[in-house]
PDB file of N, CA and C in Angstrom:
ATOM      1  N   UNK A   1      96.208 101.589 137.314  1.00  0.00           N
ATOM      2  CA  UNK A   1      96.216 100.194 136.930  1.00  0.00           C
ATOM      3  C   UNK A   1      95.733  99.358 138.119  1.00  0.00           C
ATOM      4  N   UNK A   2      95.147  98.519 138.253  1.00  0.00           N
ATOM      5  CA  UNK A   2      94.482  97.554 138.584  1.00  0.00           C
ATOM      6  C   UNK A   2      95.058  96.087 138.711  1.00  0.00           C
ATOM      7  N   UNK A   3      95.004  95.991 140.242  1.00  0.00           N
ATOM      8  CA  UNK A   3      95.933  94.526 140.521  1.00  0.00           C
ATOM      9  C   UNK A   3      95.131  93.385 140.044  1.00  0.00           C
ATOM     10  N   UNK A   4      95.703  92.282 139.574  1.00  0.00           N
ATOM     11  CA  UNK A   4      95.407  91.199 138.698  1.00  0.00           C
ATOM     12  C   UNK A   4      95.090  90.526 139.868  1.00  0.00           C
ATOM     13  N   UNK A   5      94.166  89.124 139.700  1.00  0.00           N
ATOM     14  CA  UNK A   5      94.039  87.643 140.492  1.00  0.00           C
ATOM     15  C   UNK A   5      95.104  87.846 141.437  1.00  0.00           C
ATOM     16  N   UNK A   6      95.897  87.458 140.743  1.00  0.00           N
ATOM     17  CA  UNK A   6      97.235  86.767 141.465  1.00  0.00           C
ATOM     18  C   UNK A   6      98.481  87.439 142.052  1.00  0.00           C
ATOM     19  N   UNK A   7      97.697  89.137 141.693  1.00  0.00           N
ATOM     20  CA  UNK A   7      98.839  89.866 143.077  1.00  0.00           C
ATOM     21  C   UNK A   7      98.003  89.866 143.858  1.00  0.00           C
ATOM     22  N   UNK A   8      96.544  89.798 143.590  1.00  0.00           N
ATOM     23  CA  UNK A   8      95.980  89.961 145.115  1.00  0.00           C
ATOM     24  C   UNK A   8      96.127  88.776 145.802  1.00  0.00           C
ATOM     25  N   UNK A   9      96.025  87.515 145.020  1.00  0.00           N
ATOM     26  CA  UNK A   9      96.548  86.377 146.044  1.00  0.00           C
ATOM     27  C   UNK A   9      97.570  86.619 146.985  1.00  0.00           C
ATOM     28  N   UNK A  10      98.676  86.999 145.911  1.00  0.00           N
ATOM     29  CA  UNK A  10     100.032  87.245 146.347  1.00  0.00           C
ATOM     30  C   UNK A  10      99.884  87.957 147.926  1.00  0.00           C
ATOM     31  N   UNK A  11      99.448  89.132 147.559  1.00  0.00           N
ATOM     32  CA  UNK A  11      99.465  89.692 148.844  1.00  0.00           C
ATOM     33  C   UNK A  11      98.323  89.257 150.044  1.00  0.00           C
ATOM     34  N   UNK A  12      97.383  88.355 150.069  1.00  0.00           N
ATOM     35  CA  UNK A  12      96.811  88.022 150.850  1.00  0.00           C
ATOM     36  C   UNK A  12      97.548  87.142 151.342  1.00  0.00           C
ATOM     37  N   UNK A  13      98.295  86.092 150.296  1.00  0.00           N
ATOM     38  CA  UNK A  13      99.346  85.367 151.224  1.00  0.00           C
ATOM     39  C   UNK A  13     100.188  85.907 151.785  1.00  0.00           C
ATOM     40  N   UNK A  14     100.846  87.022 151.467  1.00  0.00           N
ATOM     41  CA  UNK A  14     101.698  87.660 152.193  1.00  0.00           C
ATOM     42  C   UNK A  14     101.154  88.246 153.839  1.00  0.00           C
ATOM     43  N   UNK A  15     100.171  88.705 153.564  1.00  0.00           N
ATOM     44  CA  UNK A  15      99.905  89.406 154.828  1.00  0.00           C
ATOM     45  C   UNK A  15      99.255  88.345 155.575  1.00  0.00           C
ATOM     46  N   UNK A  16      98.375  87.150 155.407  1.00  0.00           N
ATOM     47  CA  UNK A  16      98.479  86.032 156.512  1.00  0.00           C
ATOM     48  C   UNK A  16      99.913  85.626 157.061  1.00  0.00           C
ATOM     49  N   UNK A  17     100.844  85.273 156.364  1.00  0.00           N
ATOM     50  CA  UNK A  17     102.001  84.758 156.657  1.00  0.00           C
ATOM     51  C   UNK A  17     102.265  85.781 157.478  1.00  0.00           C
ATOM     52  N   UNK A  18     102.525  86.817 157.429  1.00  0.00           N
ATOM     53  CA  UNK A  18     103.534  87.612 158.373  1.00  0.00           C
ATOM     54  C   UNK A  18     102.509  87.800 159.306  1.00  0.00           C
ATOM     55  N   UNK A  19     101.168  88.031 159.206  1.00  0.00           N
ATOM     56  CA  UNK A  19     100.317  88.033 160.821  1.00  0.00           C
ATOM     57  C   UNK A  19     100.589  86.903 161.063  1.00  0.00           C
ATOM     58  N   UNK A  20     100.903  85.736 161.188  1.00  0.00           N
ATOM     59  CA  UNK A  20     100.977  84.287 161.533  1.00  0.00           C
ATOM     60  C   UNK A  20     102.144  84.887 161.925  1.00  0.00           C
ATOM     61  N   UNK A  21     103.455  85.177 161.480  1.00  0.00           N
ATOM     62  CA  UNK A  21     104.685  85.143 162.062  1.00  0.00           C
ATOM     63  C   UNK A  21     104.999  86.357 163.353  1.00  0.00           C
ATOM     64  N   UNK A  22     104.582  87.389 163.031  1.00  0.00           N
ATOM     65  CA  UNK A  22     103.778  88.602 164.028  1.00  0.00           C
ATOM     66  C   UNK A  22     103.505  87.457 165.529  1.00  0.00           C
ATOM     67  N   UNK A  23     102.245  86.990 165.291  1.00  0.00           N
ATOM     68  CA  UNK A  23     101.533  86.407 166.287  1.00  0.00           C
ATOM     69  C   UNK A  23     102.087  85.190 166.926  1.00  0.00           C
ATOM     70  N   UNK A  24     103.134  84.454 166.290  1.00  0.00           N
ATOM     71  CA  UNK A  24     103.773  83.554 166.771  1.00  0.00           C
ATOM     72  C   UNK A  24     105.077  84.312 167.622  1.00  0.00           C
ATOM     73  N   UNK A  25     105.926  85.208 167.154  1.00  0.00           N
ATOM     74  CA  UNK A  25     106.660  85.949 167.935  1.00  0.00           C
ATOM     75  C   UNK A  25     106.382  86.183 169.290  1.00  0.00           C
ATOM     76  N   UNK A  26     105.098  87.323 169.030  1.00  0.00           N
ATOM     77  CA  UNK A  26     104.674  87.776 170.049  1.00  0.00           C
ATOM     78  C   UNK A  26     104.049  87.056 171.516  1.00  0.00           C
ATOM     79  N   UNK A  27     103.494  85.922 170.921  1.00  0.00           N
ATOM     80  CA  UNK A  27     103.605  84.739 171.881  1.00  0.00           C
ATOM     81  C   UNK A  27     104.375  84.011 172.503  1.00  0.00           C
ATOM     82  N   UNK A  28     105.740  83.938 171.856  1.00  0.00           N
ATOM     83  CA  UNK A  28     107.019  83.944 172.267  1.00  0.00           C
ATOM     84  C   UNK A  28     107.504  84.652 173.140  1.00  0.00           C
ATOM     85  N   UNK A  29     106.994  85.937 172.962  1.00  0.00           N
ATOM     86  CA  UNK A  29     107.696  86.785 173.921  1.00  0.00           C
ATOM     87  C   UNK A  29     106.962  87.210 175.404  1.00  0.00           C
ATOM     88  N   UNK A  30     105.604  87.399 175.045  1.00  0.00           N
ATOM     89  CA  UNK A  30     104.952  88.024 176.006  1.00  0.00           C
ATOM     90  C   UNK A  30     104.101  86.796 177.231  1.00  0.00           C
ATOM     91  N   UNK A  31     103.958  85.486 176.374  1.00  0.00           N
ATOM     92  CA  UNK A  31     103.063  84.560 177.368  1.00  0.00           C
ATOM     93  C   UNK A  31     104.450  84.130 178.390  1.00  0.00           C
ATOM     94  N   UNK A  32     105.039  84.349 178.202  1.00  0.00           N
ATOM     95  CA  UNK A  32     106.466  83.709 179.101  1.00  0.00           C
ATOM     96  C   UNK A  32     106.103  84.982 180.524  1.00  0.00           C
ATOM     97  N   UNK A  33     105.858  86.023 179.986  1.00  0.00           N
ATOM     98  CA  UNK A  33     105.813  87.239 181.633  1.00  0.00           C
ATOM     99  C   UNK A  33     104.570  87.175 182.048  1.00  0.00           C
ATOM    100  N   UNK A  34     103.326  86.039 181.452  1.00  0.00           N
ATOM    101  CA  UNK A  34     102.207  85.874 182.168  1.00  0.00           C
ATOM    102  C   UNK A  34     102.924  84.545 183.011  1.00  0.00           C
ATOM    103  N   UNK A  35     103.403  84.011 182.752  1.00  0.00           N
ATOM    104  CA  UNK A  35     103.954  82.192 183.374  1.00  0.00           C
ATOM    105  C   UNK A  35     103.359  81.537 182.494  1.00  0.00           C
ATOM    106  N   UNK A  36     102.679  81.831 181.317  1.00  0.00           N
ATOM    107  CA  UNK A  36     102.677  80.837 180.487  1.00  0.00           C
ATOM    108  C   UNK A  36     103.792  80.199 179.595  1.00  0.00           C
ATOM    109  N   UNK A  37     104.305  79.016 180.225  1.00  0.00           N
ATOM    110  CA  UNK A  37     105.631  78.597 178.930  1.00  0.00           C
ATOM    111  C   UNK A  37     105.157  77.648 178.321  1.00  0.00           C
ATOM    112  N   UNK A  38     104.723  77.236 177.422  1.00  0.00           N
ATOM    113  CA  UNK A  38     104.560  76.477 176.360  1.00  0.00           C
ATOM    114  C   UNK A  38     105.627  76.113 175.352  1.00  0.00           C
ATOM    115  N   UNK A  39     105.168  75.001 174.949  1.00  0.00           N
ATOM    116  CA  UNK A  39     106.591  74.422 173.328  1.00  0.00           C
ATOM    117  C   UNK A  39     106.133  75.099 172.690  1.00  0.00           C
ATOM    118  N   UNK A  40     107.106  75.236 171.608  1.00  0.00           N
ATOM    119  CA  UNK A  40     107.210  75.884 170.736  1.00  0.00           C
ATOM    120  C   UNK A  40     106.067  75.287 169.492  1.00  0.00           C
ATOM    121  N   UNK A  41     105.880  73.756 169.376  1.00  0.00           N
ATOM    122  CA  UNK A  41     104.260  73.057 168.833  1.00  0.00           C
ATOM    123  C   UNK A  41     103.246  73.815 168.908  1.00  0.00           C
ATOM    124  N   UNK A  42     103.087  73.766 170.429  1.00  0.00           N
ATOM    125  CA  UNK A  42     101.939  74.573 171.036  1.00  0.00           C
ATOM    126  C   UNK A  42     101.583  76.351 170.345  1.00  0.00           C
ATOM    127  N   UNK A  43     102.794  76.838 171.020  1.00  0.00           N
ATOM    128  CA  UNK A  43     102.452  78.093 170.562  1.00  0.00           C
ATOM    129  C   UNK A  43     102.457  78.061 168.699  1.00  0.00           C
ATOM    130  N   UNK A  44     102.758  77.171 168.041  1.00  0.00           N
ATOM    131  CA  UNK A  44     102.486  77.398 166.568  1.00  0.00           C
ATOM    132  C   UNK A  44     100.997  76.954 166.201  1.00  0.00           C
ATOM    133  N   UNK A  45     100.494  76.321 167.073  1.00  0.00           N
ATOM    134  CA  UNK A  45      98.886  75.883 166.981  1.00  0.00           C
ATOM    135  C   UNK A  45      98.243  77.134 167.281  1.00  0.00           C
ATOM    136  N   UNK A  46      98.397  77.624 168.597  1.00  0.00           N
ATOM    137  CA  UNK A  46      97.743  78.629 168.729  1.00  0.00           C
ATOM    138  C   UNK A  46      97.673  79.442 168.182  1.00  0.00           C
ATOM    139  N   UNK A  47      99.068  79.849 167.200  1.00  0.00           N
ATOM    140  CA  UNK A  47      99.448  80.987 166.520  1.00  0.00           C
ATOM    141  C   UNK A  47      97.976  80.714 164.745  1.00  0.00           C
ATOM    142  N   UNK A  48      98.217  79.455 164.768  1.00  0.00           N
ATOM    143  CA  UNK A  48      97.593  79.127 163.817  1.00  0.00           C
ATOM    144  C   UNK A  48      96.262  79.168 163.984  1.00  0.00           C
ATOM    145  N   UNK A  49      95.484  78.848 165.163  1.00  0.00           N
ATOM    146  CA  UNK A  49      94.047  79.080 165.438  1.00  0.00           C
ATOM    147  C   UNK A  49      93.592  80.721 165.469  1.00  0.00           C
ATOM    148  N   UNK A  50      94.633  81.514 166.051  1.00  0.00           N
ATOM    149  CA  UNK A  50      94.505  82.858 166.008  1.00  0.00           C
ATOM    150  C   UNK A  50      94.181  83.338 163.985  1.00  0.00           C
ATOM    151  N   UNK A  51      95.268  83.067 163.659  1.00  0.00           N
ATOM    152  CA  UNK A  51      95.476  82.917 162.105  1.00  0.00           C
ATOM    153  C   UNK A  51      94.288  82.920 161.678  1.00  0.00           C
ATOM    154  N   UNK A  52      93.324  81.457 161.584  1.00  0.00           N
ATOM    155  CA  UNK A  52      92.262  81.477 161.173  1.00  0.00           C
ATOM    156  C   UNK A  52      90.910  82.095 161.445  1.00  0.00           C
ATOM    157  N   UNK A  53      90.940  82.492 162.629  1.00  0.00           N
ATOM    158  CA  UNK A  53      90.283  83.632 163.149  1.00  0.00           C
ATOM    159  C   UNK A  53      89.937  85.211 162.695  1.00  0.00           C
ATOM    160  N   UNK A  54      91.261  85.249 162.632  1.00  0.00           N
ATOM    161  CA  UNK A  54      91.260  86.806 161.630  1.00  0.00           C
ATOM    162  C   UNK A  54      91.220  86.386 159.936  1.00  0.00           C
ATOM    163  N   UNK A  55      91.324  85.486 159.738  1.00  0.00           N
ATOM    164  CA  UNK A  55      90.729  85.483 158.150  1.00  0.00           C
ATOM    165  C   UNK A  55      89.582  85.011 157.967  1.00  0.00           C
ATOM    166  N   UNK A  56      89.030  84.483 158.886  1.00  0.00           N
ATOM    167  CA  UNK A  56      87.440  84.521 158.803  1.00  0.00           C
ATOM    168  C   UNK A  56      86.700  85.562 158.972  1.00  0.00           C
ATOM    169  N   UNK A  57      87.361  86.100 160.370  1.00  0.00           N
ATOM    170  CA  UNK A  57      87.062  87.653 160.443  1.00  0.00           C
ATOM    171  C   UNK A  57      87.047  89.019 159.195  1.00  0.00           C
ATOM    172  N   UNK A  58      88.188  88.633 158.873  1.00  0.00           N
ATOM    173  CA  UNK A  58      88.510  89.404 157.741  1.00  0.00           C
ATOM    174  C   UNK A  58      87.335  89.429 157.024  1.00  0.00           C
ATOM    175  N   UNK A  59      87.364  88.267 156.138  1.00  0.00           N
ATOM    176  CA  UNK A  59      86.442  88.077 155.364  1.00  0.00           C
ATOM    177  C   UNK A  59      85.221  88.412 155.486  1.00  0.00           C
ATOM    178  N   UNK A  60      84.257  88.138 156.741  1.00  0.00           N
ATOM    179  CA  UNK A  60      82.864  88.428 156.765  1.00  0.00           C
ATOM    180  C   UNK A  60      83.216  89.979 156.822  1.00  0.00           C
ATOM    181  N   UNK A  61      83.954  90.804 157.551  1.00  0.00           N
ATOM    182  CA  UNK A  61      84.479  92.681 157.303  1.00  0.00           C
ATOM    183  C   UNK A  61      84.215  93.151 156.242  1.00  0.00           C
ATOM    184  N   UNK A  62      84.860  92.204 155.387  1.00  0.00           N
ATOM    185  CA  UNK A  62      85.158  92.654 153.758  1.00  0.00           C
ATOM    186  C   UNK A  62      83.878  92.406 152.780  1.00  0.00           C
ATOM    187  N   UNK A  63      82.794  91.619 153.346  1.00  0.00           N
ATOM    188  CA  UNK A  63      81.522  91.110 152.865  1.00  0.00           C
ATOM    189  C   UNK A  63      80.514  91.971 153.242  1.00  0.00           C
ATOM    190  N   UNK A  64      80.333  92.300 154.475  1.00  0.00           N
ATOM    191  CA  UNK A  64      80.048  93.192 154.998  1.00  0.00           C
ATOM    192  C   UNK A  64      79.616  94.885 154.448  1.00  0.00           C
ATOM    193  N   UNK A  65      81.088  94.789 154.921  1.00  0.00           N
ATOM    194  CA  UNK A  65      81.603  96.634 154.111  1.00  0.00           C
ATOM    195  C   UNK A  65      81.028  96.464 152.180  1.00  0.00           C
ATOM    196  N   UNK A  66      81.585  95.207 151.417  1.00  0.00           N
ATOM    197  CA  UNK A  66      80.862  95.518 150.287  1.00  0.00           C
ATOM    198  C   UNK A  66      79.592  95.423 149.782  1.00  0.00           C
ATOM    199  N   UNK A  67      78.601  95.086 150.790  1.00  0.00           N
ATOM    200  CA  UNK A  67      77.366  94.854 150.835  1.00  0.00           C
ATOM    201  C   UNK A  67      76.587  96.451 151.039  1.00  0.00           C
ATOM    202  N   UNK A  68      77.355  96.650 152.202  1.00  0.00           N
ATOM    203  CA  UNK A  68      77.025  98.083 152.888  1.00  0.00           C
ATOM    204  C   UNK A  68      77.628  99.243 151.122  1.00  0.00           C
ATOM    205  N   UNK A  69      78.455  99.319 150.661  1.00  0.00           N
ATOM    206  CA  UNK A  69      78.840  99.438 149.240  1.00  0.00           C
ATOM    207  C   UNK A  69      77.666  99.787 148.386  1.00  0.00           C
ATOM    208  N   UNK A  70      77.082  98.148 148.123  1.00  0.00           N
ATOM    209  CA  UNK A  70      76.265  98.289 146.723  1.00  0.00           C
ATOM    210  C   UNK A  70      74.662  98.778 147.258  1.00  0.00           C
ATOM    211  N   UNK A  71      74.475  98.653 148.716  1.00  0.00           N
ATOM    212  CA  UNK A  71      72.988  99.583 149.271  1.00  0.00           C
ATOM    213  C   UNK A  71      73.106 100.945 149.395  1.00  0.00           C
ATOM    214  N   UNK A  72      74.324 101.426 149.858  1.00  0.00           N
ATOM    215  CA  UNK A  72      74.402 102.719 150.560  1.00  0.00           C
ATOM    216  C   UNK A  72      74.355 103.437 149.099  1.00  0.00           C
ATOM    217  N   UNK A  73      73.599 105.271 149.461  1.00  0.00           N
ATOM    218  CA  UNK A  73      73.080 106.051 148.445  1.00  0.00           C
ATOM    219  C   UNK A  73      74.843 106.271 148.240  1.00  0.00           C
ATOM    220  N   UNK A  74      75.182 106.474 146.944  1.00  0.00           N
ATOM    221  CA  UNK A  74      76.110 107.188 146.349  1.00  0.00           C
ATOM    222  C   UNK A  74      76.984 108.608 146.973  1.00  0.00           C
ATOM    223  N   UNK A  75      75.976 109.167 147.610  1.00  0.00           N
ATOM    224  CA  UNK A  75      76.311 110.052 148.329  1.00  0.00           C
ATOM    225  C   UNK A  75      77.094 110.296 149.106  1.00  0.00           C
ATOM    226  N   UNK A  76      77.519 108.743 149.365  1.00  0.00           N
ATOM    227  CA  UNK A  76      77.609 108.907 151.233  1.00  0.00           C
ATOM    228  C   UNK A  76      80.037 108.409 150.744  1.00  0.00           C
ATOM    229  N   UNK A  77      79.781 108.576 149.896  1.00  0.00           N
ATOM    230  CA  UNK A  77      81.058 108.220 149.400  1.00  0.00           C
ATOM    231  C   UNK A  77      81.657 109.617 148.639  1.00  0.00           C
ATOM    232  N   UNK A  78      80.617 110.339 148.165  1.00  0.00           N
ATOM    233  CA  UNK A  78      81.453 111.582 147.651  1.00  0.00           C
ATOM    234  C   UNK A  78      81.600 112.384 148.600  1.00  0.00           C
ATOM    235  N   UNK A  79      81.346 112.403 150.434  1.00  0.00           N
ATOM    236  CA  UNK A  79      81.695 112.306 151.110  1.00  0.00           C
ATOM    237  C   UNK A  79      83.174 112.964 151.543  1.00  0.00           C
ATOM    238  N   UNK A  80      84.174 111.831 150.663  1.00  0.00           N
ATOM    239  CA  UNK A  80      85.365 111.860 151.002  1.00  0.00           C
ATOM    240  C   UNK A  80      85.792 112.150 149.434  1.00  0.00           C
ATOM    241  N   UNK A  81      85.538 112.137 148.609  1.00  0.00           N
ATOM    242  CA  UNK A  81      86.130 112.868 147.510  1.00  0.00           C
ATOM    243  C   UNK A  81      86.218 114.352 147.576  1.00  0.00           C
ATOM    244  N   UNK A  82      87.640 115.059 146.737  1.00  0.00           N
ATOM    245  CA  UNK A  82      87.557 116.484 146.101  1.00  0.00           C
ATOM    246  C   UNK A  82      86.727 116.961 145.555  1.00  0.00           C
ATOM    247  N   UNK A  83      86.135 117.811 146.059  1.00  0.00           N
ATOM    248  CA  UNK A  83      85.049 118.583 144.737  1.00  0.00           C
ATOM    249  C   UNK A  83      85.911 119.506 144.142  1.00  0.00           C
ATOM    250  N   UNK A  84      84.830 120.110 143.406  1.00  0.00           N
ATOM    251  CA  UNK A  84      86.070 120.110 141.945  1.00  0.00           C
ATOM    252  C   UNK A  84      85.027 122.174 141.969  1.00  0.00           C
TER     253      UNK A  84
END
């Protein structure tokens, strides 16, 4: 079965949110043992510029790879399938 619209939304929102929350943590924790201390504002901006970064990223990956998809010979995908 085949995920609908709106679980894949679902889970794209899901997995930005928790890389956003991931990346805000981790900034929390680790820029403090460079001497970077920043507010807590701050590091949610940054957390958020990072954010948009990887979903832009994402996206051109995912454009990319399905481009590379509909050129590449057939072949190159049975590859990784069972033969029978």
């Amino acid at each position: 079965m085949s995920k609908t619209r709106i679980h894949s939304f679902i889970e794209s929102l899901s997995n930005v949110a928790i890389g956003y929350a991931v990346a805000l943590l981790s900034q929390l924790v680790i820029f403090p043992h460079y001497g970077v201390n920043l507010p807590l504002a701050d590091n949610m901006l940054i957390g958020l510029w990072f954010t948009l970064i990887s979903i832009i990223r994402s996206y051109i990956l995912r454009r990319a790879f399905n481009r590379a998809a509909v050129t590449a010979p057939s072949s190159v995908g049975k590859a990784f399938l069972p033969t029978k």
